[in-house]
Structures are given as C-alpha cells and as structure tokens.
C-alpha atoms as a PDB file:
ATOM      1  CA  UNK A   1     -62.759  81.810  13.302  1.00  0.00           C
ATOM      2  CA  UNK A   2     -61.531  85.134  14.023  1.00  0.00           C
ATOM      3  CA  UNK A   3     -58.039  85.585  15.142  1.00  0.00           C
ATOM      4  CA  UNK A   4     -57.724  88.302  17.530  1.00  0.00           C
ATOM      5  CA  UNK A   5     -55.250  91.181  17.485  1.00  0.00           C
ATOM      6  CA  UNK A   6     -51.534  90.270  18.697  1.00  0.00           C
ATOM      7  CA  UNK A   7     -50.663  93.383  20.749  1.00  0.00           C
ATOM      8  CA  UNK A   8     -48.721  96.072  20.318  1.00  0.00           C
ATOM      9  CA  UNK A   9     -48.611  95.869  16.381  1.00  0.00           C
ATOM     10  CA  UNK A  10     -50.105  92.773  14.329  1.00  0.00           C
ATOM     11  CA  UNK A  11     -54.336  93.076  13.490  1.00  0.00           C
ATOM     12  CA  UNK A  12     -56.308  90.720  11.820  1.00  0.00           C
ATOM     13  CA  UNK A  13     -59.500  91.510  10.252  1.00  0.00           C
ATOM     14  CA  UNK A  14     -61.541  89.991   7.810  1.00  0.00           C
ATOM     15  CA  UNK A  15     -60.538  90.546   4.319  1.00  0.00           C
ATOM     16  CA  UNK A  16     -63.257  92.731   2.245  1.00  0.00           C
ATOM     17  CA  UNK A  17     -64.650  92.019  -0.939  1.00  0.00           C
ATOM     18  CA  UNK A  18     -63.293  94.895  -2.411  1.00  0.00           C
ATOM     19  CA  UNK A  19     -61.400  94.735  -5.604  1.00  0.00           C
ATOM     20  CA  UNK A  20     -58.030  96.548  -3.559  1.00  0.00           C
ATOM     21  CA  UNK A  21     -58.003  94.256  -0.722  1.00  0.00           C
ATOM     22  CA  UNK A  22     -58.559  91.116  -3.179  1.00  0.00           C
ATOM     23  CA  UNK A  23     -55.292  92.366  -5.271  1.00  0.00           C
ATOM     24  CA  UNK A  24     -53.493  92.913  -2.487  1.00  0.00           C
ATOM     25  CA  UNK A  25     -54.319  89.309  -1.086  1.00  0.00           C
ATOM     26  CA  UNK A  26     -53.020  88.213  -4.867  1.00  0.00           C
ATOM     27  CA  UNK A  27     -50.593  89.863  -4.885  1.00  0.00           C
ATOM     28  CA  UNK A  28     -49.541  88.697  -1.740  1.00  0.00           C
ATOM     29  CA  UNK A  29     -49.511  85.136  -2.655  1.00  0.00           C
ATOM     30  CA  UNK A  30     -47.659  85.897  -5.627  1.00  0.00           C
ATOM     31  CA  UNK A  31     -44.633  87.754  -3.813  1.00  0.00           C
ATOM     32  CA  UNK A  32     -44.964  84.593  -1.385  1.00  0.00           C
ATOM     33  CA  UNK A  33     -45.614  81.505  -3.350  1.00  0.00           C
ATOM     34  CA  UNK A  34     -44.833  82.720  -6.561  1.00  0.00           C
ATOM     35  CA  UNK A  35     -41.152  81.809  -6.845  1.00  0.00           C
ATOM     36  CA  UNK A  36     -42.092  77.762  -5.561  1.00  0.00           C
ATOM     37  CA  UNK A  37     -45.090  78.019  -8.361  1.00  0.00           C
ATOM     38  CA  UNK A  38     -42.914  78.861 -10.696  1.00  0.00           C
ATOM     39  CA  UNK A  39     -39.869  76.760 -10.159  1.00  0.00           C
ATOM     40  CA  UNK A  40     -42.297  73.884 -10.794  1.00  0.00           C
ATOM     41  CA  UNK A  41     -44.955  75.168 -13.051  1.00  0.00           C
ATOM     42  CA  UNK A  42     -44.783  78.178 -14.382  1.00  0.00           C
ATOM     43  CA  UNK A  43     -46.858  81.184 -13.398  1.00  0.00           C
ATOM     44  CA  UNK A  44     -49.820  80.977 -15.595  1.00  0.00           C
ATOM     45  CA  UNK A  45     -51.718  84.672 -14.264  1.00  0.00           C
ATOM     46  CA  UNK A  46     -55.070  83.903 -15.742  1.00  0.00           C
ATOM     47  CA  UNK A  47     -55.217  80.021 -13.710  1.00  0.00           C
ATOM     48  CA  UNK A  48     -53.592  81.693 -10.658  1.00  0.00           C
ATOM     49  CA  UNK A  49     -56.556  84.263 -10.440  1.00  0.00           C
ATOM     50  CA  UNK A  50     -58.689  81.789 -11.124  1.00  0.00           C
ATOM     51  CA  UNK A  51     -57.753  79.452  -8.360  1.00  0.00           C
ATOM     52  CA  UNK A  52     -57.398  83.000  -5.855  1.00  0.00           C
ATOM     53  CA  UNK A  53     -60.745  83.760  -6.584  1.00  0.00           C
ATOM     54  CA  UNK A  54     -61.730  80.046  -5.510  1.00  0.00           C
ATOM     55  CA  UNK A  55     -60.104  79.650  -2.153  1.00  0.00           C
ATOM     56  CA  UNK A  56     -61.504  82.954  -1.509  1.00  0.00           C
ATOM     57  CA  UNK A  57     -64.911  81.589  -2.268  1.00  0.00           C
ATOM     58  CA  UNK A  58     -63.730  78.443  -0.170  1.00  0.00           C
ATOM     59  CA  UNK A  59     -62.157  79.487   2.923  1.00  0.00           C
ATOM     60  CA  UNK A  60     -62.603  82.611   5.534  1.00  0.00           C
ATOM     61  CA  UNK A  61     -59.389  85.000   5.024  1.00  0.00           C
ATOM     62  CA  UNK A  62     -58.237  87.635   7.504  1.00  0.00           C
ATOM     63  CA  UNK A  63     -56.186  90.493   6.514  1.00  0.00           C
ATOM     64  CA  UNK A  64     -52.804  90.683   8.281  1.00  0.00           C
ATOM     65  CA  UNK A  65     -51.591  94.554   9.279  1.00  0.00           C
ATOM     66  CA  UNK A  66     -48.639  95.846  11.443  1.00  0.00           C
ATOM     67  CA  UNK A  67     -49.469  99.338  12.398  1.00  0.00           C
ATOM     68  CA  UNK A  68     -52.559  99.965  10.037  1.00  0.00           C
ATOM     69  CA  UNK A  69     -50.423  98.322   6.946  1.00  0.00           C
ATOM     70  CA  UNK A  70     -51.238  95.557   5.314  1.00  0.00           C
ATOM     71  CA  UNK A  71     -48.520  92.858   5.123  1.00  0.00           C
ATOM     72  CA  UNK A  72     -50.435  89.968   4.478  1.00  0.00           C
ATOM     73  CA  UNK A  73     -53.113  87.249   4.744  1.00  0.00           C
ATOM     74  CA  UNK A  74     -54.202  84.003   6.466  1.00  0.00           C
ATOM     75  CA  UNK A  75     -56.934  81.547   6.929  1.00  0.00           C
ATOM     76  CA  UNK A  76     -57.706  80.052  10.056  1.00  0.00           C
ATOM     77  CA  UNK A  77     -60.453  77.945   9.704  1.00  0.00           C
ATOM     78  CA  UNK A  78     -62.479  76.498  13.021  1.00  0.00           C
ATOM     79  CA  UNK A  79     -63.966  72.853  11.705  1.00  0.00           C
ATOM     80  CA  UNK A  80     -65.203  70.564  14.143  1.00  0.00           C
ATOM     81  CA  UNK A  81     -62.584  67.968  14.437  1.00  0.00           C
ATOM     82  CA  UNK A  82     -59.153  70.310  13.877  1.00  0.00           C
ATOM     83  CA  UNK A  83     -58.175  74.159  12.989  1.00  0.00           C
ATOM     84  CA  UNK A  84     -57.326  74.409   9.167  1.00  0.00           C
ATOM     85  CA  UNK A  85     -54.542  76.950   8.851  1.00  0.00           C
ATOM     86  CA  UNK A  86     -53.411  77.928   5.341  1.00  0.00           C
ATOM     87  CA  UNK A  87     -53.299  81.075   2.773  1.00  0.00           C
ATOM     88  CA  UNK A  88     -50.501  82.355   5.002  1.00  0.00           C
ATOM     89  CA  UNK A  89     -48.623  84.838   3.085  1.00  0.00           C
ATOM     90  CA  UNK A  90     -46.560  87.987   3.707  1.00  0.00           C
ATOM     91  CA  UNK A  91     -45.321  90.403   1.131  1.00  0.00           C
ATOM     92  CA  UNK A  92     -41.696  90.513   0.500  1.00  0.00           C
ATOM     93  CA  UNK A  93     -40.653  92.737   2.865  1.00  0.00           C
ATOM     94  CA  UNK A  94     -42.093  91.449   6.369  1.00  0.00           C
ATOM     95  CA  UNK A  95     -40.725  88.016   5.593  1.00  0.00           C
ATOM     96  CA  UNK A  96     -37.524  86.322   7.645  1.00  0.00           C
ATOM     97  CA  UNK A  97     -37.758  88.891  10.191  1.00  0.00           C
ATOM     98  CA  UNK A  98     -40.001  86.559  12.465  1.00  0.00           C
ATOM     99  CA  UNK A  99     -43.239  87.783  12.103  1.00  0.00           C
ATOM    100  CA  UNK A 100     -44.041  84.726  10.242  1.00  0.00           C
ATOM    101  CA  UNK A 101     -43.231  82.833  13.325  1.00  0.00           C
ATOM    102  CA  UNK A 102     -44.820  85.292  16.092  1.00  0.00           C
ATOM    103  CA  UNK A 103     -48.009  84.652  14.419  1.00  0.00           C
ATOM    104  CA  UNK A 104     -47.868  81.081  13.860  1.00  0.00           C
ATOM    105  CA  UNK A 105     -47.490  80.668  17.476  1.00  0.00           C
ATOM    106  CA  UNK A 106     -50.288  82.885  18.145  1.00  0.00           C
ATOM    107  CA  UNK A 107     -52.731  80.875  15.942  1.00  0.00           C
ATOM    108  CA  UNK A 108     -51.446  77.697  17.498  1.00  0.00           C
ATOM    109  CA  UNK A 109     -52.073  79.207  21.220  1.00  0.00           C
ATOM    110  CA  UNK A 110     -55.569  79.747  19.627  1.00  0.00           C
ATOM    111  CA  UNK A 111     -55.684  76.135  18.616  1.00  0.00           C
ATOM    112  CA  UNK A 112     -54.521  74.820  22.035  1.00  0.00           C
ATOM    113  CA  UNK A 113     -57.092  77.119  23.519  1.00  0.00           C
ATOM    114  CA  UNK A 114     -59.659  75.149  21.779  1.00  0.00           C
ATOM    115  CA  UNK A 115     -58.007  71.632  22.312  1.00  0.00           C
ATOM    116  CA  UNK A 116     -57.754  71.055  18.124  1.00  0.00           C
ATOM    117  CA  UNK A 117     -55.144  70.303  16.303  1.00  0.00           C
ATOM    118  CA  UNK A 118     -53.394  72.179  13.422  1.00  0.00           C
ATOM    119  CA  UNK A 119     -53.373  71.182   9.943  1.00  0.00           C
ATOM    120  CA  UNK A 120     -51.708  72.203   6.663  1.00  0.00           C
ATOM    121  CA  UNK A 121     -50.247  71.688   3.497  1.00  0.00           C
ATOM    122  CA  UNK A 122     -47.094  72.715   2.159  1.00  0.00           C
ATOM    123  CA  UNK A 123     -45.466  71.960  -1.612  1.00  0.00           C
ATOM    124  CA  UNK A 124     -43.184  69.962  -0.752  1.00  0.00           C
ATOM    125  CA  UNK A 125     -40.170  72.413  -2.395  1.00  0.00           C
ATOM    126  CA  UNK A 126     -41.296  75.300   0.056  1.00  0.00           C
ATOM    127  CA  UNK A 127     -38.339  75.831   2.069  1.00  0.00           C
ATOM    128  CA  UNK A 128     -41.604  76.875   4.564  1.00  0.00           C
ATOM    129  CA  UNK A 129     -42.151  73.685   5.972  1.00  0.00           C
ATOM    130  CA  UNK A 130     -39.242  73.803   8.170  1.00  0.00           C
ATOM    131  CA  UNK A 131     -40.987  76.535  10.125  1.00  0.00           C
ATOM    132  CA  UNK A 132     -43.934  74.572  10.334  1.00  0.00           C
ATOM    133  CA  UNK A 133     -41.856  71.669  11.542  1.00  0.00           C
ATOM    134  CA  UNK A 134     -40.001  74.077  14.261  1.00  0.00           C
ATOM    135  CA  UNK A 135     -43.369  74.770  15.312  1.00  0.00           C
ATOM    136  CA  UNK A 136     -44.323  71.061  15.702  1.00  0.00           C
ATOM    137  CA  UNK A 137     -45.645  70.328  13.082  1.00  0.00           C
ATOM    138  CA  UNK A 138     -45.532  66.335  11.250  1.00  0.00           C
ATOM    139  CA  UNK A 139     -45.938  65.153   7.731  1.00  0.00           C
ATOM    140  CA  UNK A 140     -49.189  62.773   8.200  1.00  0.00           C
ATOM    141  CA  UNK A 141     -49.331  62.463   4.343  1.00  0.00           C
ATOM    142  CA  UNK A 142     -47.665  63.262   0.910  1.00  0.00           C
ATOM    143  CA  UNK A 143     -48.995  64.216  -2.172  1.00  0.00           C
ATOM    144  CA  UNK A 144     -46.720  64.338  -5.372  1.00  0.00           C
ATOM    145  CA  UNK A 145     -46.409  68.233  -4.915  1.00  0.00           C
ATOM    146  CA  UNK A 146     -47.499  68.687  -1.379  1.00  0.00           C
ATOM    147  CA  UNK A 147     -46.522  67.469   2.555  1.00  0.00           C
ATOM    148  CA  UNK A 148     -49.991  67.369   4.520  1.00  0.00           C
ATOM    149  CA  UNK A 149     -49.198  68.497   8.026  1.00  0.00           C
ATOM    150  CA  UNK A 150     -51.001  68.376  11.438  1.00  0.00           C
ATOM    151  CA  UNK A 151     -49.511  69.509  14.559  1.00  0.00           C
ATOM    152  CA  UNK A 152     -51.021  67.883  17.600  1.00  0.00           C
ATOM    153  CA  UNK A 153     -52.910  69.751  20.121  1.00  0.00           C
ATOM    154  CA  UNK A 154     -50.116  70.644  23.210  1.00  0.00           C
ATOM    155  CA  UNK A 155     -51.331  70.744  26.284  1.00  0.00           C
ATOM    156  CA  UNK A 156     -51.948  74.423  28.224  1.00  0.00           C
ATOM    157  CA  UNK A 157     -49.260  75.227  31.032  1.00  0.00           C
ATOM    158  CA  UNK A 158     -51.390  75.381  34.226  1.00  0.00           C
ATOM    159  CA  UNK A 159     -51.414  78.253  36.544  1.00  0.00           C
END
C-alpha cells in the first residue's frame, strides 16, 4: 500500500533496490532496534543482514524523508482482512521529537480510511509499545520475546 506524503515535510516512497538505500534501511534498524537486540541477544551483524535482507524480500518498505532526507523506514502492508504495520524505524536523531507519533497516526487514518484494523509486533522489552498502546493499540497475543498487537478499526468523524 502506498502511504501518501504527510504535508508540509514527511514523504514516503518506495525504498529502491539499491545497495545505499538498503544500508541506510540497515542501518536504520540498527540505530533503532539495535540497543533492544542487543540487551537480549547480542548483535550478531552477519544474522542481522541476513534476516534485513529477508523482510525486505517479505514485505513492501517505504522510505521515510523530512525535507528530501532520509530519516527512516516503514512497512505498511494492505492484506485483505487488516493493515500490517511494522519495520518502523527512525535514525537516532528524529526519534522522541514526535515524528514517530505524527506518522503513526497518519498510517492509522489510512487504516480507518479503509475500515481495517492495525496490527503489530513489538519485543516485549521495547519501551515502543507504549506508543503503540497511546495510539490504541492491545496485546491480542504474547510470544516469549514479542507482544502481538492490533488496534481496532475507529470509526471516521462524520461531516
């Protein structure tokens, strides 16, 4: 599904196959999981490539940009019973300054627009998931590393 533009600043095109805008994805995760990976795991560089290069395979992924720059990624994947929202990352420096939030509420206007619901996981260490629970988000399931979340299709204010 494409996600369109949230005006003025925040585009989001499809991520290229190009070998810059694939390390910059990485390395985007990295900056943005990579502290909850490792507090659990370890980062292991070789399997976290390898498991990159898979959900890139997997899953359609938008480039985020604020004024032409990149900043980040996302998924937001149209199936036919609910929107799949995940690979939502921002580099270092754009986090905790509410961008996060601005476009999570975008992508769940998109959502409502459809009449879907929202679903997600999030390890369950990811001080993240209290956005997503802010947002309305609700643990349907639990993993041992992960809380499965779904946030219920709200209904559109009428005119």
């Amino acid at each position: 599904m494409i996600v369109p533009d949230l005006h003025p600043d925040l585009k989001f095109r499809n991520l290229e196959p190009t070998a810059e805008e694939i390390e910059f994805a990485f390395q985007a995760k990295k900056q943005a999981l990579g502290p909850h990976v490792i507090r659990q795991w370890g980062w292991d560089e070789e399997f976290q490539r390898g498991v990159h290069a898979q959900r890139l395979h997997e899953k359609p992924f938008c480039q985020i940009e604020i004024n032409g720059r990149p900043i980040g990624t996302l998924s937001f994947q149209l199936l036919p019973e609910f929107i799949r929202f995940g690979e939502f990352y921002l580099i270092d420096s754009f986090r905790g300054i509410g961008i996060g939030s601005r476009i999570l509420a975008h992508c769940l206007q998109l959502a409502d627009e459809k009449g879907l619901p929202v679903r997600l996981e999030a390890l369950l260490w990811n001080p993240v998931a209290s956005l997503y629970r802010r947002h309305g988000f609700v643990e349907v399931e639990r993993t041992p590393t992960h809380f499965l979340m779904e946030r219920p299709v709200q209904p559109m204010a009428s005119s």
